[in-house]
C-alpha atoms as a PDB file:
ATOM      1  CA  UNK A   1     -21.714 -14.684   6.631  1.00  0.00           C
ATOM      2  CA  UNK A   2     -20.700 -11.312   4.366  1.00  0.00           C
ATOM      3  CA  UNK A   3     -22.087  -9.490   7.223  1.00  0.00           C
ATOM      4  CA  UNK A   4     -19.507 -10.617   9.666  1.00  0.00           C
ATOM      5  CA  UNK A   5     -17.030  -8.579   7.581  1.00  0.00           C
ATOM      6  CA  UNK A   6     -16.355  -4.981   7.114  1.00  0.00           C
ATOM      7  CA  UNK A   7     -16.674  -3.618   3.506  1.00  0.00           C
ATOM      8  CA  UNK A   8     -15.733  -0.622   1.850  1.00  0.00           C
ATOM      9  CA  UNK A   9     -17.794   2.360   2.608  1.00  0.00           C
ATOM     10  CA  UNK A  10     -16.351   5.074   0.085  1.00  0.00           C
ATOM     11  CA  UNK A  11     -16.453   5.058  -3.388  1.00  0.00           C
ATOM     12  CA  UNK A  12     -13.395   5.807  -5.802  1.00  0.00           C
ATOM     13  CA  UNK A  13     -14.543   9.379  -6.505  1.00  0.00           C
ATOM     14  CA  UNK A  14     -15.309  10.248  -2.676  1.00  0.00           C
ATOM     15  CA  UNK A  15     -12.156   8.723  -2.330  1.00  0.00           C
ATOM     16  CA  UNK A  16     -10.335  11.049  -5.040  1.00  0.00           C
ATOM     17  CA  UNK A  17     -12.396  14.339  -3.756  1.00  0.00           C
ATOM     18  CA  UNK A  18     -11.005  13.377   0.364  1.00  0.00           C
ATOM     19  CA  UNK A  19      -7.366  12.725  -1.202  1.00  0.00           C
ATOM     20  CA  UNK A  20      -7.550  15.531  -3.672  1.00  0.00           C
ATOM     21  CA  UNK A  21      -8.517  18.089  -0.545  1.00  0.00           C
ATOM     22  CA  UNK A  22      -5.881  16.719   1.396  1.00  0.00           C
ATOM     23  CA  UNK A  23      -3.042  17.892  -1.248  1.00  0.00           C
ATOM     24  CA  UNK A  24      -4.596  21.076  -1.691  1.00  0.00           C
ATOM     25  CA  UNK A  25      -4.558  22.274   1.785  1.00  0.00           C
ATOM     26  CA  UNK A  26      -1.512  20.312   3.015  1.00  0.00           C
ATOM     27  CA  UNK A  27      -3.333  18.097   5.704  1.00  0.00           C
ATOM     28  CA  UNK A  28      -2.099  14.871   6.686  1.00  0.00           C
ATOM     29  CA  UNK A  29      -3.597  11.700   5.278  1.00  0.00           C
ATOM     30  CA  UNK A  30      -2.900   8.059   5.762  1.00  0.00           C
ATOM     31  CA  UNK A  31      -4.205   4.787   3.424  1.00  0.00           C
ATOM     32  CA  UNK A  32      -3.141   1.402   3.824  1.00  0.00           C
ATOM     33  CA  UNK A  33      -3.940  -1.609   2.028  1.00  0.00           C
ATOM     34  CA  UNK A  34      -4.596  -4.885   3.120  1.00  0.00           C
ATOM     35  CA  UNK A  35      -5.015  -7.812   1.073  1.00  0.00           C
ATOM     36  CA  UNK A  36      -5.019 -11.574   0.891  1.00  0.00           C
ATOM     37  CA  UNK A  37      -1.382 -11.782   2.496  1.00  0.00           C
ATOM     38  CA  UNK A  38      -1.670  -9.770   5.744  1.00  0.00           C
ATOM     39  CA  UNK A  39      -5.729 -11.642   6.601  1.00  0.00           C
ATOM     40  CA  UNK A  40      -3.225 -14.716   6.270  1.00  0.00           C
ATOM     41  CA  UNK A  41      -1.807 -13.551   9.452  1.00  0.00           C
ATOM     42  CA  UNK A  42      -4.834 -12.380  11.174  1.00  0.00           C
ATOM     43  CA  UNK A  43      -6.835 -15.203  10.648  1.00  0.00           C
ATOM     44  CA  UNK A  44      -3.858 -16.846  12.126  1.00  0.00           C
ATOM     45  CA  UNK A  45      -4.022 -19.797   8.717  1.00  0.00           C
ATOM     46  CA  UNK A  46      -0.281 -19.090   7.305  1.00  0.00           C
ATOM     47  CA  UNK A  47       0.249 -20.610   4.090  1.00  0.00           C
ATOM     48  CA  UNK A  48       3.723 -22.623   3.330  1.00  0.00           C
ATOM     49  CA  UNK A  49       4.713 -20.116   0.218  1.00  0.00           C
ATOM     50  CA  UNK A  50       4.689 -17.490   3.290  1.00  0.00           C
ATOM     51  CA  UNK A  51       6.454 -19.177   5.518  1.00  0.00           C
ATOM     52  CA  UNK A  52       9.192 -19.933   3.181  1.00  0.00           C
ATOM     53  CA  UNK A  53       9.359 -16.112   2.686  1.00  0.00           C
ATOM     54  CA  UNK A  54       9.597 -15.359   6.705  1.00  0.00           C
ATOM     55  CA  UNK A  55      12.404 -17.884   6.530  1.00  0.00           C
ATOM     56  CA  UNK A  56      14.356 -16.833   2.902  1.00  0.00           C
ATOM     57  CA  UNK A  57      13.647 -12.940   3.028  1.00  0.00           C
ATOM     58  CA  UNK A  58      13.695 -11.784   6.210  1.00  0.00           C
ATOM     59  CA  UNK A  59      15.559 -14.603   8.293  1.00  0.00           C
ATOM     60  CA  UNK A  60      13.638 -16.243  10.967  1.00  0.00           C
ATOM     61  CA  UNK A  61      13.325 -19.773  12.091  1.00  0.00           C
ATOM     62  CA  UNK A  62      11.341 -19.382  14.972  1.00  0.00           C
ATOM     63  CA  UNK A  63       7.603 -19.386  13.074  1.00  0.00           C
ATOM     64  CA  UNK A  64       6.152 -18.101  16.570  1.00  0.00           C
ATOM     65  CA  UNK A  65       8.229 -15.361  16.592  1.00  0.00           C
ATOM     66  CA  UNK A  66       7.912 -14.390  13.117  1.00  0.00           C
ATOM     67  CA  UNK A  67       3.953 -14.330  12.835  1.00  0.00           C
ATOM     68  CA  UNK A  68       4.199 -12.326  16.337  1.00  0.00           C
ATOM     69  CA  UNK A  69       6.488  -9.702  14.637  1.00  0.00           C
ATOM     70  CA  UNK A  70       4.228  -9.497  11.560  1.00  0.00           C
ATOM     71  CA  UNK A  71       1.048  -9.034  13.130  1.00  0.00           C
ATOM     72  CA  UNK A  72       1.978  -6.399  14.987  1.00  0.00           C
ATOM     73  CA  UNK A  73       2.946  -4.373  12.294  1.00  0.00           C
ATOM     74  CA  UNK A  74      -0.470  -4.521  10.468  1.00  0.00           C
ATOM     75  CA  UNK A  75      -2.447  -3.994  13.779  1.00  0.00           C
ATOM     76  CA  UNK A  76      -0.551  -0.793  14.088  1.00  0.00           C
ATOM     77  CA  UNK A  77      -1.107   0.088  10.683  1.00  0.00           C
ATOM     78  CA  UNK A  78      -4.935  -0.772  11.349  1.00  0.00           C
ATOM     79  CA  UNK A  79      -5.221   0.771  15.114  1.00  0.00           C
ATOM     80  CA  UNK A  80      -3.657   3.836  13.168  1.00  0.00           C
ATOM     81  CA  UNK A  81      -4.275   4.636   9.543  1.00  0.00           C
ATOM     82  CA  UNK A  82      -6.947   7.481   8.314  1.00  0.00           C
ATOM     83  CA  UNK A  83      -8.417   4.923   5.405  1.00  0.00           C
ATOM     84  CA  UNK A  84      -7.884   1.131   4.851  1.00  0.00           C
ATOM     85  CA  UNK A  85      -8.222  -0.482   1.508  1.00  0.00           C
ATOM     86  CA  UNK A  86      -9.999  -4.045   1.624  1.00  0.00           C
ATOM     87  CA  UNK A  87     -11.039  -5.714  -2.002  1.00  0.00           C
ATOM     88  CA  UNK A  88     -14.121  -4.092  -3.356  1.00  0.00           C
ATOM     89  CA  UNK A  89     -16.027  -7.947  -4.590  1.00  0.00           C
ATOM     90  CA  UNK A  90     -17.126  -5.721  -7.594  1.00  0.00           C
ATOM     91  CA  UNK A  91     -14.514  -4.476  -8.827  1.00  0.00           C
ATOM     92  CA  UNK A  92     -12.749  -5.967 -12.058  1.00  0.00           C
ATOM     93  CA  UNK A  93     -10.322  -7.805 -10.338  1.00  0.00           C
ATOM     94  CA  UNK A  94     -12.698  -9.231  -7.892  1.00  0.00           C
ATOM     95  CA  UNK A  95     -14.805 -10.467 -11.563  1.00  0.00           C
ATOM     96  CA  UNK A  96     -12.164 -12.586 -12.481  1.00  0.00           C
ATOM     97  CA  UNK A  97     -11.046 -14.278  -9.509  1.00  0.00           C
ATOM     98  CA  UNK A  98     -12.456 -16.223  -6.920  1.00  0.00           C
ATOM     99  CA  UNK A  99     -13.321 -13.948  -4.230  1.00  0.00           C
ATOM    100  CA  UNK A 100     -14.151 -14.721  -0.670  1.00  0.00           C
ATOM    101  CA  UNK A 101     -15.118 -12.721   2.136  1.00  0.00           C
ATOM    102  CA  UNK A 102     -12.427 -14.502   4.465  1.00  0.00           C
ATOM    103  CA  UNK A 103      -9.429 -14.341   2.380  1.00  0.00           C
ATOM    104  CA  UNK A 104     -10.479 -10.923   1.437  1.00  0.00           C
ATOM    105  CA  UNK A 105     -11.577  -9.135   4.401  1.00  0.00           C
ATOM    106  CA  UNK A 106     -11.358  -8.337   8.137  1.00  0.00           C
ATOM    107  CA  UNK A 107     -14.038  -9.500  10.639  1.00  0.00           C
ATOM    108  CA  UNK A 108     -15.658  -6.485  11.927  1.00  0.00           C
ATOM    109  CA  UNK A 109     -15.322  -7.668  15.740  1.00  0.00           C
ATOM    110  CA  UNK A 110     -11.076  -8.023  14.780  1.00  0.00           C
ATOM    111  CA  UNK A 111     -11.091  -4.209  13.520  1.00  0.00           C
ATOM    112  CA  UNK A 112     -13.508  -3.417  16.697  1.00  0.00           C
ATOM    113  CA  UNK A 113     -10.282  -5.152  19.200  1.00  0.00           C
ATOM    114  CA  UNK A 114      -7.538  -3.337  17.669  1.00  0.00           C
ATOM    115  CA  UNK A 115      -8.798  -0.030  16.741  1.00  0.00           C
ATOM    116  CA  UNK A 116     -11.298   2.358  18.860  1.00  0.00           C
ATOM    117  CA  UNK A 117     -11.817   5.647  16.160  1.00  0.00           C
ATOM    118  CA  UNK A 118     -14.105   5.567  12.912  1.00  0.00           C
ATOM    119  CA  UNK A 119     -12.650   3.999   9.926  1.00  0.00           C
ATOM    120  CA  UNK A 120     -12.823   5.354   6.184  1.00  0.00           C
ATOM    121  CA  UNK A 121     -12.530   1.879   3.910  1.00  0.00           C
ATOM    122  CA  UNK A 122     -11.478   2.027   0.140  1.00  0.00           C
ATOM    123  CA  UNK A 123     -11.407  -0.370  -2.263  1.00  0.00           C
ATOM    124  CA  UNK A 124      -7.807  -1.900  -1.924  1.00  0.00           C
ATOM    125  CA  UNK A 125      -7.634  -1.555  -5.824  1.00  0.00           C
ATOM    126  CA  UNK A 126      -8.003   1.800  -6.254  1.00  0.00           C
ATOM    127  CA  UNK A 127      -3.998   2.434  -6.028  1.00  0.00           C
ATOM    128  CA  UNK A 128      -4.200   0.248  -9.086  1.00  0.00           C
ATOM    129  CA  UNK A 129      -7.150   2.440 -10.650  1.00  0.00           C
ATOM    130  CA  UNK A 130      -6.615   4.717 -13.821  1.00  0.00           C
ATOM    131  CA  UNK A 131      -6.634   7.543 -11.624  1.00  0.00           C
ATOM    132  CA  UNK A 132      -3.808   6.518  -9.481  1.00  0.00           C
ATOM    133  CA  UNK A 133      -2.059   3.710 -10.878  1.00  0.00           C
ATOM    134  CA  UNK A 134      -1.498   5.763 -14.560  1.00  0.00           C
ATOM    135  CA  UNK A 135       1.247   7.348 -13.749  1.00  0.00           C
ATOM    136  CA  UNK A 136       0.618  10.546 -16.493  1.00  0.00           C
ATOM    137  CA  UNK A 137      -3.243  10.726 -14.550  1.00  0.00           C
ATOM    138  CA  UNK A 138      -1.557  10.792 -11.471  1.00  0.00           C
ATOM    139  CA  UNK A 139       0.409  13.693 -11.843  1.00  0.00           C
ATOM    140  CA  UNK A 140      -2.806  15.542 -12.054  1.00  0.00           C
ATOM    141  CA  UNK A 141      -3.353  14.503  -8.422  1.00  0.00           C
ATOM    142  CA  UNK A 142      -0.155  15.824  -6.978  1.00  0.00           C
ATOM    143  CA  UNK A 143      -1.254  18.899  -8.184  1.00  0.00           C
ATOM    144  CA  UNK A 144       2.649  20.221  -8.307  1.00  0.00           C
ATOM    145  CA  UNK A 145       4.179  18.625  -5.773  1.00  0.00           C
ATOM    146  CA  UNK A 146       7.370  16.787  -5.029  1.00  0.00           C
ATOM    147  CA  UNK A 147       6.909  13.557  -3.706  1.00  0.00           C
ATOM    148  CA  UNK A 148       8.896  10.694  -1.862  1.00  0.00           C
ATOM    149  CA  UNK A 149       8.864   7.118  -2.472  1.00  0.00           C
ATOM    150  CA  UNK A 150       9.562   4.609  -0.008  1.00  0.00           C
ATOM    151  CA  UNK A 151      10.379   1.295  -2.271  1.00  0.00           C
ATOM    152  CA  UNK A 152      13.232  -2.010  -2.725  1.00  0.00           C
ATOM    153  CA  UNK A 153      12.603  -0.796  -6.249  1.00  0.00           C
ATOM    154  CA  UNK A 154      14.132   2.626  -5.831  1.00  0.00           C
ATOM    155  CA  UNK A 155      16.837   2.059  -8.509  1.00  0.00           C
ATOM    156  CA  UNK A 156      14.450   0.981 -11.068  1.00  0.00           C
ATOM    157  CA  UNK A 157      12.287   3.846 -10.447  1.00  0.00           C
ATOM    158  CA  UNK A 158      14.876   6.157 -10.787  1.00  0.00           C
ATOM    159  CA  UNK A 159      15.582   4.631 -14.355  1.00  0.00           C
ATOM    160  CA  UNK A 160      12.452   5.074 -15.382  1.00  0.00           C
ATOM    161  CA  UNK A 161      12.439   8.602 -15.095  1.00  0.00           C
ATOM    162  CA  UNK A 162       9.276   9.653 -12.977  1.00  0.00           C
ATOM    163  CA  UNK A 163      10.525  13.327 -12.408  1.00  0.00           C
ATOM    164  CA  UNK A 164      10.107  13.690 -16.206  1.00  0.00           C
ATOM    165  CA  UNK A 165       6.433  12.582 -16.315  1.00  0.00           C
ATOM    166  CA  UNK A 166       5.203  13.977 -13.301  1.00  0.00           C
ATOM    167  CA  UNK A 167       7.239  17.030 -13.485  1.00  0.00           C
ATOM    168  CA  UNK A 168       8.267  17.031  -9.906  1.00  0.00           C
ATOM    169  CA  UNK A 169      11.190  16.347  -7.993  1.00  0.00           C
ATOM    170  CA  UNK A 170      11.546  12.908  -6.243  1.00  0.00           C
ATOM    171  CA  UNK A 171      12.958  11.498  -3.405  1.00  0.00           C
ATOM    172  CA  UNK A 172      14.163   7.899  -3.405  1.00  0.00           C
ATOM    173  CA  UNK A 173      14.244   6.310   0.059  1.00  0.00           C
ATOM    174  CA  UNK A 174      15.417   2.548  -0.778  1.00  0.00           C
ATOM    175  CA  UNK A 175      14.470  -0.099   1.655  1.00  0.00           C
ATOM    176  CA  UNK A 176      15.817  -3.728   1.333  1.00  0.00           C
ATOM    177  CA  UNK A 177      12.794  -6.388   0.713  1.00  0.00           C
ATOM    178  CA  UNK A 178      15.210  -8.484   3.775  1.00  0.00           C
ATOM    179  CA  UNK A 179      15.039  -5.939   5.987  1.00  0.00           C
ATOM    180  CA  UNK A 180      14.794  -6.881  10.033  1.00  0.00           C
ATOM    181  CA  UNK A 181      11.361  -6.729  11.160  1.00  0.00           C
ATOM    182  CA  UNK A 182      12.488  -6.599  15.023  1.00  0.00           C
ATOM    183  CA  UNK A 183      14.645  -3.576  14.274  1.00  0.00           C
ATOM    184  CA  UNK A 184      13.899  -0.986  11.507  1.00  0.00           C
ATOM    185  CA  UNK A 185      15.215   1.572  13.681  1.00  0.00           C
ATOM    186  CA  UNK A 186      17.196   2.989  10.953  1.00  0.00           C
ATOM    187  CA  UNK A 187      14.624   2.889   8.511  1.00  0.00           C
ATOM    188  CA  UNK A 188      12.512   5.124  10.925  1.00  0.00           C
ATOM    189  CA  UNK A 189      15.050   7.129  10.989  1.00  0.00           C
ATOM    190  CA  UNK A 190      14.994   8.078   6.873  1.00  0.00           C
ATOM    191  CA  UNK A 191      11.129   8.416   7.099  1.00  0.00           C
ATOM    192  CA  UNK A 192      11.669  11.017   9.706  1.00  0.00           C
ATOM    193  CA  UNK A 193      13.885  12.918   7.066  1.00  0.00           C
ATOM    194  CA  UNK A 194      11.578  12.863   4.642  1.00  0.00           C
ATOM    195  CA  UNK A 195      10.350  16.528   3.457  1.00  0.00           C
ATOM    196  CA  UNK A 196       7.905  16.027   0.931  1.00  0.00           C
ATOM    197  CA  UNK A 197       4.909  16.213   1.638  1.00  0.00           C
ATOM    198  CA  UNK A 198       3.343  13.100  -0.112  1.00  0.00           C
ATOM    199  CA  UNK A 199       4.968  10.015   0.374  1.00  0.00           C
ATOM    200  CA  UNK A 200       4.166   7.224  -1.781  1.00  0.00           C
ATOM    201  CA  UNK A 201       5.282   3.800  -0.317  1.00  0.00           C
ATOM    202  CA  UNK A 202       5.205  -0.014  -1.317  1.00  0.00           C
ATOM    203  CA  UNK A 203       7.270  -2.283   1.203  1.00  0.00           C
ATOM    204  CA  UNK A 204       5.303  -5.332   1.235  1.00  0.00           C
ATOM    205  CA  UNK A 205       4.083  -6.464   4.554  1.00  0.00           C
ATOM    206  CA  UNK A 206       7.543  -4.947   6.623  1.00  0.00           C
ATOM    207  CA  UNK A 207       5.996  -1.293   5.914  1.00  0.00           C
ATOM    208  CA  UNK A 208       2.933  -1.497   6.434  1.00  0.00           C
ATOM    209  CA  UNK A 209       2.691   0.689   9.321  1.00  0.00           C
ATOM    210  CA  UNK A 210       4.855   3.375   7.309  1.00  0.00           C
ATOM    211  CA  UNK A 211       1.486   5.207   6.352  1.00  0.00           C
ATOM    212  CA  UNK A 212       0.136   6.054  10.115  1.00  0.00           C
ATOM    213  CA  UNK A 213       4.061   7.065  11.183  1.00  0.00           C
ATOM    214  CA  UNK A 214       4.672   9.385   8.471  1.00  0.00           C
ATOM    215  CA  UNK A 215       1.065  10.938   8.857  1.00  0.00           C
ATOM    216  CA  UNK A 216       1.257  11.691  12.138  1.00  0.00           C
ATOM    217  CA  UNK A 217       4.458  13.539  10.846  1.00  0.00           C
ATOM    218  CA  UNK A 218       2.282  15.733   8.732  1.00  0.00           C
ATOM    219  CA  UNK A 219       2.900  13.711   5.741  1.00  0.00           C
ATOM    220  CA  UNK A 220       0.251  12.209   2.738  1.00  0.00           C
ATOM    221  CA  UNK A 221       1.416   8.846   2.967  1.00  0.00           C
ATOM    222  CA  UNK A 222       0.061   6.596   0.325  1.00  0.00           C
ATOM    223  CA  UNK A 223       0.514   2.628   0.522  1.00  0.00           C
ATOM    224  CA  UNK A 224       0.503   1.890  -3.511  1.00  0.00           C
ATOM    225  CA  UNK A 225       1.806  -1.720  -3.403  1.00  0.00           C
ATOM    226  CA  UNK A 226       2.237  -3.254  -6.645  1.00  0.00           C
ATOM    227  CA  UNK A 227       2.056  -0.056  -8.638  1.00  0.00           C
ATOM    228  CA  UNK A 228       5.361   0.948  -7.734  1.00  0.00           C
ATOM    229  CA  UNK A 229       6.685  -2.405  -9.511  1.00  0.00           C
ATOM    230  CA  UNK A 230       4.818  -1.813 -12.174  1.00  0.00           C
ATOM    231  CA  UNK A 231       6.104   1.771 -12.586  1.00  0.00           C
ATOM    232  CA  UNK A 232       9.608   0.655 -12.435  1.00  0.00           C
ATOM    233  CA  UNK A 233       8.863  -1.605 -15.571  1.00  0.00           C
ATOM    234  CA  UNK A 234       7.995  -4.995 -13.587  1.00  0.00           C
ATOM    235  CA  UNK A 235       5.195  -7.192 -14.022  1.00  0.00           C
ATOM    236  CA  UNK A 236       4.613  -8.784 -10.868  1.00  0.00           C
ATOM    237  CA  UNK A 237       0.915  -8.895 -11.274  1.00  0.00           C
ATOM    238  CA  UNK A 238      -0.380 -10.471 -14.058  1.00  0.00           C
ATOM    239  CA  UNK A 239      -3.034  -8.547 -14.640  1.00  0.00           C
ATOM    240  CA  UNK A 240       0.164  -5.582 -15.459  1.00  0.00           C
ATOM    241  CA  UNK A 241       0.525  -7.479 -18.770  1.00  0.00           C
ATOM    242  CA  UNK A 242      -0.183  -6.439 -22.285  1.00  0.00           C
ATOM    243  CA  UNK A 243      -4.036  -6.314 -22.637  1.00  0.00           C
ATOM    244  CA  UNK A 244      -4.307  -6.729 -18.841  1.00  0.00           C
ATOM    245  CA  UNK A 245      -6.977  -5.163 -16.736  1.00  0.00           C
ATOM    246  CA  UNK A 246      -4.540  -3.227 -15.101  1.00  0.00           C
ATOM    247  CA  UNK A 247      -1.926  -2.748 -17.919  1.00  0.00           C
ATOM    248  CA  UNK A 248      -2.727   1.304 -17.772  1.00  0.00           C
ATOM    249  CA  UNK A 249       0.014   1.488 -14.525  1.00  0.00           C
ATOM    250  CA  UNK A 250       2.740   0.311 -16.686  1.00  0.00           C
ATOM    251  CA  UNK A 251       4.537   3.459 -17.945  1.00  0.00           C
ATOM    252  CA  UNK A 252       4.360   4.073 -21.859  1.00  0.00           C
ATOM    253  CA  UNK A 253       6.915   5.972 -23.176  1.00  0.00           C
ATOM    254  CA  UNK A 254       4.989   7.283 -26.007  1.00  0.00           C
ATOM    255  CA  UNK A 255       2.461   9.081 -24.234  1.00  0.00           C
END
């Protein structure tokens, strides 16, 4: 049945070297991740906890409407982005969970309908990896340059100080987590103002398609998800916690 499914085809380090190259000559790059929530939508099964959240956080009643609304956004961001990231089944997360091939991945013959040029996939956890998701690694990878981050968690990033790790300037762009799927007109309009040239982004489902626009506006645009809470101090994953598999993306002060 696995074979029904794509899989990623780049390691972390080719991964690193592509994104690393990128930086370093100023070439546009897109990567967006897709995990258990948006293969909810495309295998069309939506769960009740996420059809609460259609109704609470961004407003609709009409279910139709809303899974209509959704699914285009991440068939954009599939049709458009340079590199995808779908669960690597060995990776450490994968170990201690119970991982599936359905809830996990994307049929190959789906990708095939809604996207026509070759496709780099990544594991989806790499944002999370030491590389990326420590924040005083990651500055490494930026190589000296300012960055933008596209978050609902701007304030609490801002708190935290990330210029004085990274030793950059940043720009905030705050997006609310209730914010109209049928008309983020305005939103567009703050990605277009965006100079720096790698944006970092974590919107949840309603951006991702924020990778594949800003890249085709010259930009490294990075979908990191969950690391951004965990750089502005939250634990929304539990593997963020003390002793946690993942607990290096949490930002230590004494460093």
């Amino acid at each position: 049945m696995k074979s029904q499914y794509s899989k990623h085809n780049i390691s972390d380090t080719e991964f690193i070297k592509i994104l690393k190259n990128k930086i370093k000559n100023k070439e546009s790059l897109s990567f967006g991740r897709f995990g258990d929530g948006e293969i909810y939508f495309i295998n069309g099964i939506i769960p009740k906890k996420i059809e609460d959240q259609l109704r609470v956080i961004w407003g609709y009643s009409d279910m139709k409407k809303a899974k209509e609304d959704v699914l285009q956004i991440i068939n954009t961001a599939l049709r458009d982005c340079d590199i995808i990231g779908l669960m690597d089944p060995d990776n450490d997360i994968c170990k201690n969970i119970s991982f599936s091939y359905s809830k996990w991945s994307i049929k190959k013959d789906y990708l095939n309908k809604v996207r026509s040029k070759p496709l780099l996939i990544a594991d989806h956890m790499i944002a999370r990896s030491p590389i990326l998701g420590d924040i005083y690694k990651f500055k490494e990878i930026i190589q000296g340059n300012d960055i933008a981050i596209i978050s609902p968690r701007a304030e609490l990033l801002k708190n935290n100080k990330l210029e004085e790790i990274l030793g950059v300037n940043i720009n905030y762009i705050e997006v609310p987590l209730g914010l109209n799927l049928t008309d983020r007109s305005n939103t567009f309009k703050k990605l277009d103002n965006i100079s720096e040239l790698i944006v970092l982004y974590g919107c949840s489902i309603m951006g991702k398609d924020f990778g594949s626009y800003l890249s085709n506006r010259g930009k490294i645009a990075l979908d990191f998800g969950a690391t951004l809470d965990a750089w502005a101090g939250l634990t929304t994953r539990r593997w963020f916690s003390e002793g946690g598999l993942q607990n290096h993306c949490l930002i230590k002060r004494n460093k």
